[in-house]
C-alpha atoms as a PDB file:
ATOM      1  CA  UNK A   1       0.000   0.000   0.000  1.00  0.00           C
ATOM      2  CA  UNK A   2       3.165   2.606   0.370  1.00  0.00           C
ATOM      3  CA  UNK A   3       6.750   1.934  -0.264  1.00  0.00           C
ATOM      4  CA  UNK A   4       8.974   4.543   0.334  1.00  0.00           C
ATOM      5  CA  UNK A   5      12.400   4.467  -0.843  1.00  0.00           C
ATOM      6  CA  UNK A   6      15.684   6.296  -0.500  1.00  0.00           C
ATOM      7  CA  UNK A   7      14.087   9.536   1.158  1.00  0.00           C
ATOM      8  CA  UNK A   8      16.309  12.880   1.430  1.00  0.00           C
ATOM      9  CA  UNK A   9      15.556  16.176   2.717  1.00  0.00           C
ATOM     10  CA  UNK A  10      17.750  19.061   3.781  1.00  0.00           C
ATOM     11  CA  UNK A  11      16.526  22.492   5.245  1.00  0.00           C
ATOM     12  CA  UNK A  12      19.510  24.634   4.906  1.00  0.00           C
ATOM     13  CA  UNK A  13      22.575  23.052   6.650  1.00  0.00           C
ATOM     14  CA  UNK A  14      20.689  20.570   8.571  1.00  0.00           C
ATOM     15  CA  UNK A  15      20.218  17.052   6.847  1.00  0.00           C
ATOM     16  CA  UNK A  16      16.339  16.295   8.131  1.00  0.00           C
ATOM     17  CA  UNK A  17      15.623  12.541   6.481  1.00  0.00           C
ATOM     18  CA  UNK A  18      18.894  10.824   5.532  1.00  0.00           C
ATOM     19  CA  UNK A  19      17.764   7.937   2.933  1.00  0.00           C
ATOM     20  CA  UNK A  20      14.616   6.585   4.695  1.00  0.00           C
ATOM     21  CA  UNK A  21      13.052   3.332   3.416  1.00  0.00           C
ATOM     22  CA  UNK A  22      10.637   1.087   4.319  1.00  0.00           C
ATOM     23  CA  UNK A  23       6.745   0.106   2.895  1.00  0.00           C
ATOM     24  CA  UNK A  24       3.569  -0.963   4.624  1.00  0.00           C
ATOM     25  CA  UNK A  25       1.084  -4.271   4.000  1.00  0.00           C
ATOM     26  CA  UNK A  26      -2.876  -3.827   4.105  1.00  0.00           C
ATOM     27  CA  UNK A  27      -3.904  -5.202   7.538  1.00  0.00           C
ATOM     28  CA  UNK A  28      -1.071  -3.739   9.414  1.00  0.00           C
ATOM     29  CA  UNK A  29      -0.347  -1.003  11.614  1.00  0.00           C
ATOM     30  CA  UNK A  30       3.027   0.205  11.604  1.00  0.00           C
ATOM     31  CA  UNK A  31       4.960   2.290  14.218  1.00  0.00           C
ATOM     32  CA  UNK A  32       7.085   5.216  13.640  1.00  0.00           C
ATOM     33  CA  UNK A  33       9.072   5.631  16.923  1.00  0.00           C
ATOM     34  CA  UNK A  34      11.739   8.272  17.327  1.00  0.00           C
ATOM     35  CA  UNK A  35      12.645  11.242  19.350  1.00  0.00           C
ATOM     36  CA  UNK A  36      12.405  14.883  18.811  1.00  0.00           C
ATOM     37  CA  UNK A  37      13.972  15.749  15.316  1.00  0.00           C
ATOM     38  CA  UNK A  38      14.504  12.392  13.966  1.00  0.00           C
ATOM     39  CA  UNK A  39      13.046  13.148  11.018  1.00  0.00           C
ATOM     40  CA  UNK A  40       9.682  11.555  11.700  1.00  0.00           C
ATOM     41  CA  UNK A  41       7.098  14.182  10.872  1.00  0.00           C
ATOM     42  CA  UNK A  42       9.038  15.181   8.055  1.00  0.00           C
ATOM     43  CA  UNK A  43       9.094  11.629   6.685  1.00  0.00           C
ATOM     44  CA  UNK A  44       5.262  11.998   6.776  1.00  0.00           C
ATOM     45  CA  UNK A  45       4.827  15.395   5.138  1.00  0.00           C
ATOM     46  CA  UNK A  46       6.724  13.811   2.257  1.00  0.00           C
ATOM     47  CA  UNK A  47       4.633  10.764   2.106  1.00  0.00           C
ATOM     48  CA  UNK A  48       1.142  13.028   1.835  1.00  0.00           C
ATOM     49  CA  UNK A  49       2.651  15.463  -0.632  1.00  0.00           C
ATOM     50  CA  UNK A  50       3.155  18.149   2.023  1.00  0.00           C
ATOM     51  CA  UNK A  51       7.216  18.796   1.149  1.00  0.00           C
ATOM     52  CA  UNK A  52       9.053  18.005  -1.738  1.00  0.00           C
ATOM     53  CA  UNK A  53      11.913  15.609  -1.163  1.00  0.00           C
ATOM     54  CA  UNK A  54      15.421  16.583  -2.568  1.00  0.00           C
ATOM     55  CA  UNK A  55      15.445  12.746  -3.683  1.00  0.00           C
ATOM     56  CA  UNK A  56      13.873   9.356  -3.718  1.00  0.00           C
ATOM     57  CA  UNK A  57      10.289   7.999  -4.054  1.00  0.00           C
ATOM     58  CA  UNK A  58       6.913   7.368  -2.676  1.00  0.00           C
ATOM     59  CA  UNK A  59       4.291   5.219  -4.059  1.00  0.00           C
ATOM     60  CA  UNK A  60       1.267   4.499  -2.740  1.00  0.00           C
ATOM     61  CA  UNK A  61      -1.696   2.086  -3.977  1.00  0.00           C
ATOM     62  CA  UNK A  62      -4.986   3.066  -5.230  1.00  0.00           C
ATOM     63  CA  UNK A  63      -7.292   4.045  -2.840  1.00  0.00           C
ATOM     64  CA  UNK A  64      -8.626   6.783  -0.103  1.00  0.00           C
ATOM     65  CA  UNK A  65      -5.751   8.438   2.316  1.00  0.00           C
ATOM     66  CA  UNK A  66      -6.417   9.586   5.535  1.00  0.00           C
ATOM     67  CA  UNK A  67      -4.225  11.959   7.903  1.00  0.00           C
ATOM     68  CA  UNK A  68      -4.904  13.151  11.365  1.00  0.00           C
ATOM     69  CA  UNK A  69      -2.033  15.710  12.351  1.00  0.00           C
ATOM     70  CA  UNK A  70      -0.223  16.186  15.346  1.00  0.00           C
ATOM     71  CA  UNK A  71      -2.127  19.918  15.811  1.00  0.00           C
ATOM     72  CA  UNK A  72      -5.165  19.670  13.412  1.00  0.00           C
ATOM     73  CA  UNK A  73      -6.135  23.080  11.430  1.00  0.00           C
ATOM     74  CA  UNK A  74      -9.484  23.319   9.956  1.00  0.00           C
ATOM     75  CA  UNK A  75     -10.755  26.086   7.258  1.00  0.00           C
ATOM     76  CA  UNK A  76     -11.706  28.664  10.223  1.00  0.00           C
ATOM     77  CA  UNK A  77     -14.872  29.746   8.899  1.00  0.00           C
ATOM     78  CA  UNK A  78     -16.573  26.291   7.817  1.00  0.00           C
ATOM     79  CA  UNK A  79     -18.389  24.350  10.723  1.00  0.00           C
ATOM     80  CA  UNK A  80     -17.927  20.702  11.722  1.00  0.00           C
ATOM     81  CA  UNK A  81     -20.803  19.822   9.581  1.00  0.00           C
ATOM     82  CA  UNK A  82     -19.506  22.225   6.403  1.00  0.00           C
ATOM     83  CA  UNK A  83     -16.298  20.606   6.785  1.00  0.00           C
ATOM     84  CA  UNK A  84     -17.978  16.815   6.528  1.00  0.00           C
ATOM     85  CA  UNK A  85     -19.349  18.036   4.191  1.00  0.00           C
ATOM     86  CA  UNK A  86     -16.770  18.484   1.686  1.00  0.00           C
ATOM     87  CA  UNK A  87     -15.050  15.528   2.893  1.00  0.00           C
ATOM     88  CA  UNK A  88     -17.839  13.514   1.836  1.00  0.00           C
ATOM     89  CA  UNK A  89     -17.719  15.416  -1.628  1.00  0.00           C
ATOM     90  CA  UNK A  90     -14.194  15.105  -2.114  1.00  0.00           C
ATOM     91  CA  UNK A  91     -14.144  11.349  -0.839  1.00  0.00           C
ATOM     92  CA  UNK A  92     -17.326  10.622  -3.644  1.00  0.00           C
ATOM     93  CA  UNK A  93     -19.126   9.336  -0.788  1.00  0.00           C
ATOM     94  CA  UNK A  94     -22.798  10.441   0.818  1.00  0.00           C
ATOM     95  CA  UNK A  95     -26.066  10.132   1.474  1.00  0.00           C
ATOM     96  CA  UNK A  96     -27.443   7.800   4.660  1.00  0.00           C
ATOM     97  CA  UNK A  97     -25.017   5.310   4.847  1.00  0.00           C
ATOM     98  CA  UNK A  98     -22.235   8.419   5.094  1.00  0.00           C
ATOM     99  CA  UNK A  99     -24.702   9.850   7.706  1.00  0.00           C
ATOM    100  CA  UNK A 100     -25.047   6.790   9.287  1.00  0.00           C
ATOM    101  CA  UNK A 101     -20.872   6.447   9.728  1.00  0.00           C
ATOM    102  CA  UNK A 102     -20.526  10.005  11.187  1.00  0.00           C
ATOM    103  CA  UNK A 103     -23.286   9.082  14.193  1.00  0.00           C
ATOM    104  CA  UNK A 104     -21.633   5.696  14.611  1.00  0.00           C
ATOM    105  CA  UNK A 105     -18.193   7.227  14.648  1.00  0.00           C
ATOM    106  CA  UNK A 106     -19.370  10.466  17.068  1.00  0.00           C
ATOM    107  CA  UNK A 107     -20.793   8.151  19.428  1.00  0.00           C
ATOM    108  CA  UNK A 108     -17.669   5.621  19.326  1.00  0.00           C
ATOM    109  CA  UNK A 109     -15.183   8.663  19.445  1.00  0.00           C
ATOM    110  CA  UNK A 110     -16.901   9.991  22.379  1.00  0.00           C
ATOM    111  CA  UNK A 111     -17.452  13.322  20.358  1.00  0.00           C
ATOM    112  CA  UNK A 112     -20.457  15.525  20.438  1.00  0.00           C
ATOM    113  CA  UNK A 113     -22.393  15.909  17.610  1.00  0.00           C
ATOM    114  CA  UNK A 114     -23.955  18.978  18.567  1.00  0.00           C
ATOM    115  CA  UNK A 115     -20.005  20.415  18.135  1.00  0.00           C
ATOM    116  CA  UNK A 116     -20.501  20.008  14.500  1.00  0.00           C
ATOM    117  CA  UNK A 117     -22.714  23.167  14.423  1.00  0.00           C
ATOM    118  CA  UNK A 118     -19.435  24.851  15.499  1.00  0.00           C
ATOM    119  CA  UNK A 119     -16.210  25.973  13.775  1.00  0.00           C
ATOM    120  CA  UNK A 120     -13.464  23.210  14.652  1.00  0.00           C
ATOM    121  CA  UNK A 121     -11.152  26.101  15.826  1.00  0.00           C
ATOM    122  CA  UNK A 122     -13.308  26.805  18.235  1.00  0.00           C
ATOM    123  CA  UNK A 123     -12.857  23.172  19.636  1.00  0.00           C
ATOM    124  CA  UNK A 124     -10.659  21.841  22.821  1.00  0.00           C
ATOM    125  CA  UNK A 125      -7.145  20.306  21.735  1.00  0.00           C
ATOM    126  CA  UNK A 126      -9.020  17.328  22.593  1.00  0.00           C
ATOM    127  CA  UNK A 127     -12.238  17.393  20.537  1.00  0.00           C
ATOM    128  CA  UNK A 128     -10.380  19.089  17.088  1.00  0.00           C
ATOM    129  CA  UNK A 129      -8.278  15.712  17.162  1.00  0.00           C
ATOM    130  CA  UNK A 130     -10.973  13.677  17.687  1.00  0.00           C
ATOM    131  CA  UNK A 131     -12.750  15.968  14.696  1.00  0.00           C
ATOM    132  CA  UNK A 132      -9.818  14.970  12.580  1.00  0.00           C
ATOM    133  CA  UNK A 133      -9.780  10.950  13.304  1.00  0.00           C
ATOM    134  CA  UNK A 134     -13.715  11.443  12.467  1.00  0.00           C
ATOM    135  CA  UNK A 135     -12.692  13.250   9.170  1.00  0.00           C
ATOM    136  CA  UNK A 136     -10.308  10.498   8.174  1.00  0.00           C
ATOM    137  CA  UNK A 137     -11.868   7.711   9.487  1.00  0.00           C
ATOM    138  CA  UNK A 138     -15.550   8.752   8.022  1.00  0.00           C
ATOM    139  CA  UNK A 139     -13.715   8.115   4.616  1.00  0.00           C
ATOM    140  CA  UNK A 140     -12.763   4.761   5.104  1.00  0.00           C
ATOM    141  CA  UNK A 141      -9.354   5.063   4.369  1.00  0.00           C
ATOM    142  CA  UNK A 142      -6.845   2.566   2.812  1.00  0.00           C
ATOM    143  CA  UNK A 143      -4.095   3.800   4.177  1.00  0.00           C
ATOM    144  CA  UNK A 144      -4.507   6.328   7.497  1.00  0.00           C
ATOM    145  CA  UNK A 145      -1.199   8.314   8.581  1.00  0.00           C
ATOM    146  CA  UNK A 146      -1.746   9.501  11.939  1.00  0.00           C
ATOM    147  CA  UNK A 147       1.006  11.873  13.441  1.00  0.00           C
ATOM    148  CA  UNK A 148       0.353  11.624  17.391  1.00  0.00           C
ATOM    149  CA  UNK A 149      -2.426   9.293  17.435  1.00  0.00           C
ATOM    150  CA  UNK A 150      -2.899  10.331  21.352  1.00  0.00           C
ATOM    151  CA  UNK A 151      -1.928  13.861  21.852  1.00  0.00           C
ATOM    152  CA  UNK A 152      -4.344  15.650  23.309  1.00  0.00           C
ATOM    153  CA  UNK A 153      -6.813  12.954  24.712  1.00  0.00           C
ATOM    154  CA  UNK A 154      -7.951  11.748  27.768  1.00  0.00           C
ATOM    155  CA  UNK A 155      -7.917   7.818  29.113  1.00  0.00           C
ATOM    156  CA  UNK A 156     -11.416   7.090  27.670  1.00  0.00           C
ATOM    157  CA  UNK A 157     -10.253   8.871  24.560  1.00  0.00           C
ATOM    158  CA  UNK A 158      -7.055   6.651  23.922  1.00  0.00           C
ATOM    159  CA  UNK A 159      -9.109   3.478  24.527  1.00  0.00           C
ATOM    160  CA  UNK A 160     -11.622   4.208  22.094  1.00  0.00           C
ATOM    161  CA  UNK A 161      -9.543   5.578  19.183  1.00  0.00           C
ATOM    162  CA  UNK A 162      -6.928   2.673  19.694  1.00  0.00           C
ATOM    163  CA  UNK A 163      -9.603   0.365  19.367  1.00  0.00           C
ATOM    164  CA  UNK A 164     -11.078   2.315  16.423  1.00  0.00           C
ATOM    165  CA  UNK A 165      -7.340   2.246  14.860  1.00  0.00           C
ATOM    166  CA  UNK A 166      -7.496  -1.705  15.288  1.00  0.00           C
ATOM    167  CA  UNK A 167     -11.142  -1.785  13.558  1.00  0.00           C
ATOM    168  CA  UNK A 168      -9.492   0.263  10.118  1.00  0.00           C
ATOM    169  CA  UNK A 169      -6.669  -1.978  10.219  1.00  0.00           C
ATOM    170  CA  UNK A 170      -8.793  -5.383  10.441  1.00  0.00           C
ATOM    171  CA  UNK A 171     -11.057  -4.156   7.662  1.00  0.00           C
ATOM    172  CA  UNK A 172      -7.421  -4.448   5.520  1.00  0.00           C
ATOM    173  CA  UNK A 173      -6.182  -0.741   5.753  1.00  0.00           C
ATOM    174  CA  UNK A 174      -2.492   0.371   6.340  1.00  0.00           C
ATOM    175  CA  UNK A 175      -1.791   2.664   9.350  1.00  0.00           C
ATOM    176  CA  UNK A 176       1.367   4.443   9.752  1.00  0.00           C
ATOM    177  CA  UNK A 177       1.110   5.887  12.809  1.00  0.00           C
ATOM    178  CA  UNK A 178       4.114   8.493  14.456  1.00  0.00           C
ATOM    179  CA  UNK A 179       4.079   8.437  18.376  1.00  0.00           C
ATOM    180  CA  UNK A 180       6.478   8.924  21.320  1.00  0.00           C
ATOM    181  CA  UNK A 181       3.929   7.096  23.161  1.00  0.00           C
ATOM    182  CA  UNK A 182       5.977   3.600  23.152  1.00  0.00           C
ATOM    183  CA  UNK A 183       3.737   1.522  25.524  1.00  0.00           C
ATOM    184  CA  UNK A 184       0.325   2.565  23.520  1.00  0.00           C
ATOM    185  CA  UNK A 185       2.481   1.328  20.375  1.00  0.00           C
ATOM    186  CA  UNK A 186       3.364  -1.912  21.422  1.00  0.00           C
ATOM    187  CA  UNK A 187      -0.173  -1.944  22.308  1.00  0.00           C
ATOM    188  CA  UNK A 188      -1.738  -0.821  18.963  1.00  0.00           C
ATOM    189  CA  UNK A 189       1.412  -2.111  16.296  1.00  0.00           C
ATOM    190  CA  UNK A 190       2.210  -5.102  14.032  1.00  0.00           C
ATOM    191  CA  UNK A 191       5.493  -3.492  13.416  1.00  0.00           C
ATOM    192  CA  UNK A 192       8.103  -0.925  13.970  1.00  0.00           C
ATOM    193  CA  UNK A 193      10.025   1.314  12.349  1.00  0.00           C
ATOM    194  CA  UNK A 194      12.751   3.836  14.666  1.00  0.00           C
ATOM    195  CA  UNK A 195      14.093   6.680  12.973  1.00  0.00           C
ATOM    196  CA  UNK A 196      17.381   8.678  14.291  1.00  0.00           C
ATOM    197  CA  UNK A 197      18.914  11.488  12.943  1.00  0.00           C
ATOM    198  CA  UNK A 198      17.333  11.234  10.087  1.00  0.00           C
ATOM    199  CA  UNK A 199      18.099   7.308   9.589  1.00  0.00           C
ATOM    200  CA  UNK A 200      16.057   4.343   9.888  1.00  0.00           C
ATOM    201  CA  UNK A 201      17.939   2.156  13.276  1.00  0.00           C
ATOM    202  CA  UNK A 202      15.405  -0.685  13.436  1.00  0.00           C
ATOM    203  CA  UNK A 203      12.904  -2.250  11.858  1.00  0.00           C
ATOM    204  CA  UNK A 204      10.722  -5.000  12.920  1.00  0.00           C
ATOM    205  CA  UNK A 205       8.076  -7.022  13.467  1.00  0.00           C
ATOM    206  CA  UNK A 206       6.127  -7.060  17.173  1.00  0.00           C
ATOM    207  CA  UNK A 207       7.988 -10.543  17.969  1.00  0.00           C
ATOM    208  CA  UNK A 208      11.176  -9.142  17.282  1.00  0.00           C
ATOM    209  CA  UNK A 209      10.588  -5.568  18.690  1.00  0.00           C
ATOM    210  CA  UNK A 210       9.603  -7.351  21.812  1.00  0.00           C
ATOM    211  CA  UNK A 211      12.246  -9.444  22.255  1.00  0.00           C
ATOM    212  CA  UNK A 212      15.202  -6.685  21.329  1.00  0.00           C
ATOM    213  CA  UNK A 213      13.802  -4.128  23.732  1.00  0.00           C
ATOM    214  CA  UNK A 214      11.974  -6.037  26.678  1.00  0.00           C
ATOM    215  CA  UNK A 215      14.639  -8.589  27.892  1.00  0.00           C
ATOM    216  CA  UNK A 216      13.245  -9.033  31.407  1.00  0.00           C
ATOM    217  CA  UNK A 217      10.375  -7.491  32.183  1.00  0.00           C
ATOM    218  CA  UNK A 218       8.306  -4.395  30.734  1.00  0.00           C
ATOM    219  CA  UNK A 219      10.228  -2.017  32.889  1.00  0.00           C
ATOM    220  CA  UNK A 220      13.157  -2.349  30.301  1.00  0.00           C
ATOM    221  CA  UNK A 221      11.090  -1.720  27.266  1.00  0.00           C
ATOM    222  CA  UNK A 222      12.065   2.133  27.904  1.00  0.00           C
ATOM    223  CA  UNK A 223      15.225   1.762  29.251  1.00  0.00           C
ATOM    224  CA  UNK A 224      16.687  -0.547  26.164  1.00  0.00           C
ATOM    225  CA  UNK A 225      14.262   2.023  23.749  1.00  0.00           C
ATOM    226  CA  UNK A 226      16.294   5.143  24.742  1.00  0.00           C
ATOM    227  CA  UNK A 227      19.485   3.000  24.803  1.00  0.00           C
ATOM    228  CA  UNK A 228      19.103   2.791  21.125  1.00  0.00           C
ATOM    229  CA  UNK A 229      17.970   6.616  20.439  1.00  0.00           C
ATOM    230  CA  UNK A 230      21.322   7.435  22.690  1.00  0.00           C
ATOM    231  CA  UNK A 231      23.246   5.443  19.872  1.00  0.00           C
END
């Protein structure tokens, strides 16, 4: 569903994604662990169409694309509803069974639908992510790149988009999701990908992962993770 191969960006002096390459499988979820500046978000940018890289490819398969950002930014003077709207438009779908989605998705979400009367920017941090998941999600994407899957949400909030997350990926969709959140990933992923400096360090199946970073007990899945962003 994507295969991305031999990625390279510079801004100026500093060398942001260093030859990154890797592809996802329909059915999977994949991980994109890394810390602060390793190139992660800018990886992703490149995949939508976002940035330009200075050299190698993306390909992705046929199909609908969703993306959920870290910050979401909506139109500011469209409403929830005006902004489905278009999505529905753009995504050529409609009608009840659309309607139908947005309720079921609302109610799974644990998002108001009396907020879709508002503007999005109006939102909480919390509810404008949850907006976004309902954007992409509404769609039902074939592959759904979600920067920060968990920023900004409460307990409740995390269990009910991780288990919508698992639901898109057991229909047969390909997530890609980009998290510092390392025990909801383990939780959530079929496999892993860490970036540093720009470079891809590891990559992995859940097995594997498992068995590199967690060598006694799940109190050194952290320790033996920052081990390897320390170099």
């Amino acid at each position: 569903m994507l295969r991305v191969s031999g990625l390279r960006k510079r801004f100026g002096p500093v060398q942001a994604v260093r030859g990154v390459s890797f592809s996802l499988e329909k059915g999977r979820t994949t991980a994109l662990l890394g810390e602060n500046g390793a190139g992660k978000t800018t990886t992703l940018k490149i995949i939508l169409g976002f940035l330009k890289q200075d050299s190698g490819t993306v390909e992705t398969g046929a199909g609908r694309i969703g993306y959920v950002a870290d910050h979401p930014v909506f139109l500011p003077w469209l409403s929830g509803k005006a902004l489905l709207d278009l999505t529905s438009r753009s995504s050529g779908l409609g009608g009840a069974k659309w309607a139908a989605e947005v309720r079921r998705l609302c109610d799974r979400i644990l998002f108001d639908p009396a907020l879709l009367e508002r503007r999005p920017g109006t939102y909480s941090a919390g509810n404008a992510k949850k907006f976004a998941c309902l954007q992409s999600l509404a769609i039902v994407p074939d592959l759904l790149v979600v920067d920060e899957p968990f920023s900004a949400l409460d307990p409740p909030s995390i269990k009910t988009a991780r288990d919508l997350f698992a639901e898109t990926r057991d229909r047969g969709a390909a997530i890609l999701l980009s998290s510092h959140m390392l025990a909801e990933m383990v939780k959530l992923s079929d496999d892993f990908i860490v970036i540093r400096q720009g470079e891809v360090v590891a990559r992995s199946g859940l097995p594997e992962f498992l068995s590199r970073f967690r060598p006694s007990g799940a109190g050194e899945l952290e320790s033996a993770f920052l081990g390897l962003m320390r170099g």
